[in-house]
PDB file of N, CA and C in Angstrom:
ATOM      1  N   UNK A   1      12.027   7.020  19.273  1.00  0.00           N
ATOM      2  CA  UNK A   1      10.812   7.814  19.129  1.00  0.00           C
ATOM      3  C   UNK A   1      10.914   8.645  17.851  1.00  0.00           C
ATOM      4  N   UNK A   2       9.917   8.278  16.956  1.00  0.00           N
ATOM      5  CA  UNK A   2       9.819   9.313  15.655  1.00  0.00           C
ATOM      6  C   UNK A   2       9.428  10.701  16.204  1.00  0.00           C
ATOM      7  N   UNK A   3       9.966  11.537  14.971  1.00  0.00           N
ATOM      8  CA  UNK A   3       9.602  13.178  15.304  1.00  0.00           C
ATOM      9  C   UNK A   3       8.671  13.201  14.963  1.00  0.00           C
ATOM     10  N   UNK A   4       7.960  14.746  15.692  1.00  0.00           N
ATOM     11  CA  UNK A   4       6.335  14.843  15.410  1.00  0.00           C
ATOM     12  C   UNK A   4       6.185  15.503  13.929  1.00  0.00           C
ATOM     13  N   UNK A   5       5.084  14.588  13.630  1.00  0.00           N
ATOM     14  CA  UNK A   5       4.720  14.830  12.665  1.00  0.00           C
ATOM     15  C   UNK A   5       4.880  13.646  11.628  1.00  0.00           C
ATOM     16  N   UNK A   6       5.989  12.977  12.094  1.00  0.00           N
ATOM     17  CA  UNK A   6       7.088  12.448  10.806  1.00  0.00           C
ATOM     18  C   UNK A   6       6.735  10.745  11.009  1.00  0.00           C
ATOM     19  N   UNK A   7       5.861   9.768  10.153  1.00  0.00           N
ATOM     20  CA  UNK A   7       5.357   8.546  10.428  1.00  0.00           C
ATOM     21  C   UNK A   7       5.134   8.172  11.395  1.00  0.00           C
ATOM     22  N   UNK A   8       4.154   9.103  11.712  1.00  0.00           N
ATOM     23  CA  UNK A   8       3.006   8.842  13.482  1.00  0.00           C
ATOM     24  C   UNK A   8       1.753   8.310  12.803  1.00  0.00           C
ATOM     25  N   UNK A   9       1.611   6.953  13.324  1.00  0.00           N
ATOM     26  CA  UNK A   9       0.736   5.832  12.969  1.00  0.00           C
ATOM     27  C   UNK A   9      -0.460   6.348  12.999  1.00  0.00           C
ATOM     28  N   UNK A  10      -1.186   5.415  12.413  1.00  0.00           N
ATOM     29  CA  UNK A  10      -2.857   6.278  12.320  1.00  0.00           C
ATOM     30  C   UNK A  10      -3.190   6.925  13.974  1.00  0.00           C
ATOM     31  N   UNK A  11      -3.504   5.646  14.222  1.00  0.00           N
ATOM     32  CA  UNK A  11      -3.860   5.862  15.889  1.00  0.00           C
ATOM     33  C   UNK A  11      -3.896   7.539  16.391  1.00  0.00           C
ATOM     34  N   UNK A  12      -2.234   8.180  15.962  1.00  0.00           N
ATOM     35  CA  UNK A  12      -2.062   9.446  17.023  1.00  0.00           C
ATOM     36  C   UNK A  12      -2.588  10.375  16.129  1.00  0.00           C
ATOM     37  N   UNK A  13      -3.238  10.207  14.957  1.00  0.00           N
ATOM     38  CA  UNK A  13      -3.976  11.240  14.411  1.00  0.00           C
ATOM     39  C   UNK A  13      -5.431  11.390  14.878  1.00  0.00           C
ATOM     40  N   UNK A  14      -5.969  10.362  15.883  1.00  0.00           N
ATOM     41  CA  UNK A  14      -6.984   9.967  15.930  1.00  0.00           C
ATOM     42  C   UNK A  14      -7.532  10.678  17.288  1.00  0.00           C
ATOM     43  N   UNK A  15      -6.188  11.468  18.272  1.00  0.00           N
ATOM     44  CA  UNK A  15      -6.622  12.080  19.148  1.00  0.00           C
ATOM     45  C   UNK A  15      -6.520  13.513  18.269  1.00  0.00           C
ATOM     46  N   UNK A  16      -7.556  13.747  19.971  1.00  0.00           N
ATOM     47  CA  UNK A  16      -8.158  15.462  19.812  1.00  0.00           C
ATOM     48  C   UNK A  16      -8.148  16.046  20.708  1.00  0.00           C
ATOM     49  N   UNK A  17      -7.951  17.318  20.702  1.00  0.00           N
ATOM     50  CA  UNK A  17      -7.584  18.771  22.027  1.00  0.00           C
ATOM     51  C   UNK A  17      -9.324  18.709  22.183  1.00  0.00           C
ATOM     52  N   UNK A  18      -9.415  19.169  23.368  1.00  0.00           N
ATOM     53  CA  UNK A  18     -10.639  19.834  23.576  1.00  0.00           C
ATOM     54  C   UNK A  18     -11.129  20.761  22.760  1.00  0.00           C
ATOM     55  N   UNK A  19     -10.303  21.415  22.212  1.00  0.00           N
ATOM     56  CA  UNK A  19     -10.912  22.497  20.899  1.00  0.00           C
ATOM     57  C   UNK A  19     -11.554  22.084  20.217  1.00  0.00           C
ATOM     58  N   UNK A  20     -10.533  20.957  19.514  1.00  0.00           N
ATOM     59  CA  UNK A  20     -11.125  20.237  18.364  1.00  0.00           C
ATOM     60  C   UNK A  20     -12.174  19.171  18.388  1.00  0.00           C
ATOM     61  N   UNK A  21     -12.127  18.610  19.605  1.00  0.00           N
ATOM     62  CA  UNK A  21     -14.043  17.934  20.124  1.00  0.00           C
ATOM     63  C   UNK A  21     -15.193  19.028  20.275  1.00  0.00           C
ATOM     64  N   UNK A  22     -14.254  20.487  20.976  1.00  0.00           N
ATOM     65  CA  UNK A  22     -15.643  21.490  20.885  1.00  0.00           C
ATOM     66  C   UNK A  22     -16.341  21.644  19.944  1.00  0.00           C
ATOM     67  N   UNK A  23     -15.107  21.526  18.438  1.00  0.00           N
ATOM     68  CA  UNK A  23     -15.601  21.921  17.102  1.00  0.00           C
ATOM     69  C   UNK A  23     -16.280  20.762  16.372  1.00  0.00           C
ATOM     70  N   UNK A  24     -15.918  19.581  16.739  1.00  0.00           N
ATOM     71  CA  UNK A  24     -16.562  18.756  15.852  1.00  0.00           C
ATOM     72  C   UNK A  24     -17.887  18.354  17.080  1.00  0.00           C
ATOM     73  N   UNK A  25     -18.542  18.724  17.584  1.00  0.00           N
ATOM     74  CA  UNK A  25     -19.621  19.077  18.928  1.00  0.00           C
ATOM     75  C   UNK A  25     -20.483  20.113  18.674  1.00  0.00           C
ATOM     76  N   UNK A  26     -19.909  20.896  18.427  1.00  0.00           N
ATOM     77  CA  UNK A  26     -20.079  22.366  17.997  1.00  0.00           C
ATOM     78  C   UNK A  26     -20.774  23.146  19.528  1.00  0.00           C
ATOM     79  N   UNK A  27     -19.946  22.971  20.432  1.00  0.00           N
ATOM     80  CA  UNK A  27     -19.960  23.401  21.761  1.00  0.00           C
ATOM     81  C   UNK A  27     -19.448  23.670  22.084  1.00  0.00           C
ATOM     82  N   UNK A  28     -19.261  24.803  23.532  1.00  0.00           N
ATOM     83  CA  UNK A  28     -18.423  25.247  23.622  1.00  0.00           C
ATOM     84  C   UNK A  28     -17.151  24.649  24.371  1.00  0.00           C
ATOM     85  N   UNK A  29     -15.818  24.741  24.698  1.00  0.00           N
ATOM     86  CA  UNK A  29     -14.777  24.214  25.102  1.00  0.00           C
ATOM     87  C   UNK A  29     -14.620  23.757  26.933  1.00  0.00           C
ATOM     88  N   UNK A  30     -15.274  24.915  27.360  1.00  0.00           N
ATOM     89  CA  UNK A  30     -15.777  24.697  28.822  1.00  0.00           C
ATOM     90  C   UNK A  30     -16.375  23.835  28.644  1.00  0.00           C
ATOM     91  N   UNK A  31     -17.491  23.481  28.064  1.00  0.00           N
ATOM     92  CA  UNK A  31     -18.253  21.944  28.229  1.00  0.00           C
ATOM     93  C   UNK A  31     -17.463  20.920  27.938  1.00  0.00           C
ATOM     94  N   UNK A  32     -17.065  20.812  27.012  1.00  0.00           N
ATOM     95  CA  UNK A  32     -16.141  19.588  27.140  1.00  0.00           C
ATOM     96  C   UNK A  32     -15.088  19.374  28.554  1.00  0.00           C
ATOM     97  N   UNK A  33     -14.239  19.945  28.591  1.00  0.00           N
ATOM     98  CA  UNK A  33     -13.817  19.865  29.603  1.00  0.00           C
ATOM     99  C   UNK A  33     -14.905  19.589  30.884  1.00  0.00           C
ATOM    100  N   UNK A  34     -16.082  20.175  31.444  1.00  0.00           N
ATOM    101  CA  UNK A  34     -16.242  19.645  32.436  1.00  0.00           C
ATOM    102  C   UNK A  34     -17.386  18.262  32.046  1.00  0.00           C
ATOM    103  N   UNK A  35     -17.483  17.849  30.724  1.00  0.00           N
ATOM    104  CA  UNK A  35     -18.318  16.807  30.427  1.00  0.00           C
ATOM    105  C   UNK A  35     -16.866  15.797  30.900  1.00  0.00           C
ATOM    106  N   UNK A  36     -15.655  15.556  30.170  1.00  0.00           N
ATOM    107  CA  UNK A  36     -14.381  14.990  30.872  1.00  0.00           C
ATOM    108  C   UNK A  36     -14.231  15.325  31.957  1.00  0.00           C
ATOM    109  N   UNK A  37     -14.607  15.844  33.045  1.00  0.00           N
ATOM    110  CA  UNK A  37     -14.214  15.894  34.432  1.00  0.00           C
ATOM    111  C   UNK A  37     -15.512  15.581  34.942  1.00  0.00           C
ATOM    112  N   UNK A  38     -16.489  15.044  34.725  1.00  0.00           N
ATOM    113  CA  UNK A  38     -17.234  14.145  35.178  1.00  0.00           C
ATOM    114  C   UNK A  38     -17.488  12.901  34.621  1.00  0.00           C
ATOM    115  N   UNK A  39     -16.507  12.583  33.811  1.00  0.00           N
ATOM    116  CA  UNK A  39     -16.960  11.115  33.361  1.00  0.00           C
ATOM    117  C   UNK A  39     -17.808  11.077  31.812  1.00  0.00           C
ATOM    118  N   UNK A  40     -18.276  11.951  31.909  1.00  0.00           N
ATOM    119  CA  UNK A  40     -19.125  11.659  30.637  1.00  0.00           C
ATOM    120  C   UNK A  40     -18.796  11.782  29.307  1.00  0.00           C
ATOM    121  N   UNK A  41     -17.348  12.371  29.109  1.00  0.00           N
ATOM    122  CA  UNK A  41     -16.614  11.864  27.759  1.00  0.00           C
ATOM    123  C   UNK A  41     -15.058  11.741  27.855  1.00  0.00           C
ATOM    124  N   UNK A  42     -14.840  10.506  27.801  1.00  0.00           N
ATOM    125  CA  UNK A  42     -13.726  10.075  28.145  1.00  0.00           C
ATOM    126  C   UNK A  42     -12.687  10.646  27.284  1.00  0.00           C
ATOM    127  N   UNK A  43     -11.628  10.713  28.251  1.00  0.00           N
ATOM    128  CA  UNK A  43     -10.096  11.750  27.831  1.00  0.00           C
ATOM    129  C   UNK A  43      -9.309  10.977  28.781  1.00  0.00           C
ATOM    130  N   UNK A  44      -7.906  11.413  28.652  1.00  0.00           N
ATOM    131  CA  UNK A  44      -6.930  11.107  29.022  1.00  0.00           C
ATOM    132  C   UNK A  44      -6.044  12.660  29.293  1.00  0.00           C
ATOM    133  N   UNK A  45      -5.588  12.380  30.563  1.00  0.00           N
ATOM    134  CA  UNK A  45      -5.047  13.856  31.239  1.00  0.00           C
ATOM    135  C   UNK A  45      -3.428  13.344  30.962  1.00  0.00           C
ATOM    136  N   UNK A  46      -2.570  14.416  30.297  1.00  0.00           N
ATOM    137  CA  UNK A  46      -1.161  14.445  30.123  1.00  0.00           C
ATOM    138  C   UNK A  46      -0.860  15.550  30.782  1.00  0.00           C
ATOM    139  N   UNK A  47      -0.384  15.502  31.932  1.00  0.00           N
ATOM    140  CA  UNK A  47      -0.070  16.804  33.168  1.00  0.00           C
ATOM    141  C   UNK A  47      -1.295  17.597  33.178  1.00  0.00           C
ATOM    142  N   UNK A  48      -1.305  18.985  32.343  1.00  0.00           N
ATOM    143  CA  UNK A  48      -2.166  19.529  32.680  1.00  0.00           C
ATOM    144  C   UNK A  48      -3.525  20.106  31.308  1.00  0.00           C
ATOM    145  N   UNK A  49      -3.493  18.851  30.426  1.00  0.00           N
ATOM    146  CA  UNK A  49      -4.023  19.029  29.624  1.00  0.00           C
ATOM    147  C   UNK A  49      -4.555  17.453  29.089  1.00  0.00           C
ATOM    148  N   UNK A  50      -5.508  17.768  28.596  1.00  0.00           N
ATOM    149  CA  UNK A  50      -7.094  16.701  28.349  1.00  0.00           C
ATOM    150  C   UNK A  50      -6.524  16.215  26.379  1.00  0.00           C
ATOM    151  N   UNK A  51      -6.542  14.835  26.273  1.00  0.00           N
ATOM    152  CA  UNK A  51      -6.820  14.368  25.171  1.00  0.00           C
ATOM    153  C   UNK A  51      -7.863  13.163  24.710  1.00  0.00           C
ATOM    154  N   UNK A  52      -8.546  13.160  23.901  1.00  0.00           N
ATOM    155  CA  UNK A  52      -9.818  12.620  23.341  1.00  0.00           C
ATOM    156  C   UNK A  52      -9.520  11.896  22.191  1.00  0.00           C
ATOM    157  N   UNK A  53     -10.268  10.537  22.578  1.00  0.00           N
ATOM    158  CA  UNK A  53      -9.984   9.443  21.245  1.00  0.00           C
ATOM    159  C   UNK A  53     -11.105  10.126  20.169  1.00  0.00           C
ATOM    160  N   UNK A  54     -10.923  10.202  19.080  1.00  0.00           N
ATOM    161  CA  UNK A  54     -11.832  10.297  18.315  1.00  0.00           C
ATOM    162  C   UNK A  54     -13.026   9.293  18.258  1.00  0.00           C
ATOM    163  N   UNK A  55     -12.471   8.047  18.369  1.00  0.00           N
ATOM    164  CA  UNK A  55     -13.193   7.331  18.179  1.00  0.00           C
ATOM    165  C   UNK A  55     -14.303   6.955  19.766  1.00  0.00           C
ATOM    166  N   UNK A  56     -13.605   7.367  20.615  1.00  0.00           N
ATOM    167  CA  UNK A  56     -14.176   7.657  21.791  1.00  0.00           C
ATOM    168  C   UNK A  56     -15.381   8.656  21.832  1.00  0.00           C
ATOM    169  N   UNK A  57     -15.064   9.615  21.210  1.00  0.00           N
ATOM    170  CA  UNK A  57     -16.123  10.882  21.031  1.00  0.00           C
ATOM    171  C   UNK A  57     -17.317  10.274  20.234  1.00  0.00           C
ATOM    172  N   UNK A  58     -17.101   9.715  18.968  1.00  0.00           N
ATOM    173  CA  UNK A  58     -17.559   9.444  18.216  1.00  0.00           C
ATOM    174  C   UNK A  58     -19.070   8.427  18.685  1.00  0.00           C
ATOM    175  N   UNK A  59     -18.460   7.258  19.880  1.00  0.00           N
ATOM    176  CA  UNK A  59     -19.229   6.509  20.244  1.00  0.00           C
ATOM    177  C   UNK A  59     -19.954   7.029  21.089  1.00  0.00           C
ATOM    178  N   UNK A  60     -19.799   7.796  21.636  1.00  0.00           N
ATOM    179  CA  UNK A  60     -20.471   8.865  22.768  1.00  0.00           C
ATOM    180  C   UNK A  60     -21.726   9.570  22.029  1.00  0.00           C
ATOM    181  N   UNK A  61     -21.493  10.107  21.006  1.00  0.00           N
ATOM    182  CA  UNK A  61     -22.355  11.036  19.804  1.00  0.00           C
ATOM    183  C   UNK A  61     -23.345   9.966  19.529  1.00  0.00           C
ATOM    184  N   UNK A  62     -22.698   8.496  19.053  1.00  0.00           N
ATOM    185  CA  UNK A  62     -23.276   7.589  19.043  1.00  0.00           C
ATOM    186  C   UNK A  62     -25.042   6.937  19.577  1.00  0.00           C
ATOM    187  N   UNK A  63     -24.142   6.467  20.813  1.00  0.00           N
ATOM    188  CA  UNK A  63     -24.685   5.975  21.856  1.00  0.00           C
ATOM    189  C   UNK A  63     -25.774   7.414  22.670  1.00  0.00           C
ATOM    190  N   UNK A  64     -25.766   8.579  22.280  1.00  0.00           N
ATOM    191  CA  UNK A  64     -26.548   9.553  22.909  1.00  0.00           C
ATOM    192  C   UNK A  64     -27.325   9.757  22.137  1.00  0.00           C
ATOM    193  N   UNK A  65     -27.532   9.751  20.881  1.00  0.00           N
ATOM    194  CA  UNK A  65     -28.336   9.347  19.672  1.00  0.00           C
ATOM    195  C   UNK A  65     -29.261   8.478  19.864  1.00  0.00           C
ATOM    196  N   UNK A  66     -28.431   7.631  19.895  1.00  0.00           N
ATOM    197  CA  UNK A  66     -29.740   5.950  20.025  1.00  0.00           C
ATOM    198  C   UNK A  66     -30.693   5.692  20.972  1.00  0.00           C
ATOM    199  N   UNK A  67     -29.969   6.727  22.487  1.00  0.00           N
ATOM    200  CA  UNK A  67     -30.649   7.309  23.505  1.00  0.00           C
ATOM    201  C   UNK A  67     -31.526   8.094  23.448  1.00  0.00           C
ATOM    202  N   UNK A  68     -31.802   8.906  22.290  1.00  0.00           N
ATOM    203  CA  UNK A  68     -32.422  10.549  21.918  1.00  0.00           C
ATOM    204  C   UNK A  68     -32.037  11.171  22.909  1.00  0.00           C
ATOM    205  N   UNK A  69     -30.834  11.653  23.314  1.00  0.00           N
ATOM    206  CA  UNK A  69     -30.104  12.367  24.333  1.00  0.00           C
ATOM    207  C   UNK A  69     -29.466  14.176  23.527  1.00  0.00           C
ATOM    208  N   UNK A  70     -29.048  13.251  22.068  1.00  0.00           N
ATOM    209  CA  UNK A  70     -28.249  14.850  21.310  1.00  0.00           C
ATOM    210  C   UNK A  70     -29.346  14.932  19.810  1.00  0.00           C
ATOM    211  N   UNK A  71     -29.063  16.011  19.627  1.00  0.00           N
ATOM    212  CA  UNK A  71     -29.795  16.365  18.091  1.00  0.00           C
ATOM    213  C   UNK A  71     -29.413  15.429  17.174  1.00  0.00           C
ATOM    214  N   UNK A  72     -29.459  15.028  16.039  1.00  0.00           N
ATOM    215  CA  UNK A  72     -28.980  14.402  15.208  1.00  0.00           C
ATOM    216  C   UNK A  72     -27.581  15.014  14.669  1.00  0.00           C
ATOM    217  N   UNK A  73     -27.835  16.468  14.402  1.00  0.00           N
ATOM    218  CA  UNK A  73     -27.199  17.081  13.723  1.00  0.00           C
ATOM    219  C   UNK A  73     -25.464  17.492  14.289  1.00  0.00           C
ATOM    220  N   UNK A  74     -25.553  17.206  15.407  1.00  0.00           N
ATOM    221  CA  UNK A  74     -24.276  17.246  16.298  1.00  0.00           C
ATOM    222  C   UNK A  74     -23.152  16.439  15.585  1.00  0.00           C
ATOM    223  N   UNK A  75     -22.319  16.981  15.569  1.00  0.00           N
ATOM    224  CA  UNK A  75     -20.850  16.067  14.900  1.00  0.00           C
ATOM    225  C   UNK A  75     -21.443  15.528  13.271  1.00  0.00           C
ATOM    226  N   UNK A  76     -21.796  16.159  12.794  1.00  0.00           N
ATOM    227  CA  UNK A  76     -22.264  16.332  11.476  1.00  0.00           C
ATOM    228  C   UNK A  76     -21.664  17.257  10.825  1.00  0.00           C
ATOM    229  N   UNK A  77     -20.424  17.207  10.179  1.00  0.00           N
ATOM    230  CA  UNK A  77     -19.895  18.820   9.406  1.00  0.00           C
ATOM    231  C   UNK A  77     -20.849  19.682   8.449  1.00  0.00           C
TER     232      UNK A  77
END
């Protein structure tokens, strides 16, 4: 196992804390979390804490778009 930080393949840059989906969401952190505890944006639980594919989020922003479900402007820096 490489050390963190130290030639970690694209992939593990590609997850995200709930913070950092709040921020690129621009919502608050409670929502995420209970949008992941109902299904509606997929994460992965490591004991007692939530991680998010980027690219997972991304299709979600996506796909709620094409729906007219989110603003446009959401996950837009």
């Amino acid at each position: 196992m490489e050390p963190r930080g130290g030639g970690m393949s694209a992939e593990l840059h590609d997850v995200m804390t709930a913070a950092q989906v709040a921020d690129f969401l621009q919502i608050p952190v409670r929502s995420v979390h209970e949008y992941a505890a109902r299904g509606e944006l997929p994460s992965v639980r490591i004991g007692r804490h939530r991680r998010f594919s980027r690219a997972a989020v991304e299709a979600v922003v996506d796909l709620s778009r094409r729906l007219g479900v989110v603003p446009k402007d959401v996950g837009q820096p």
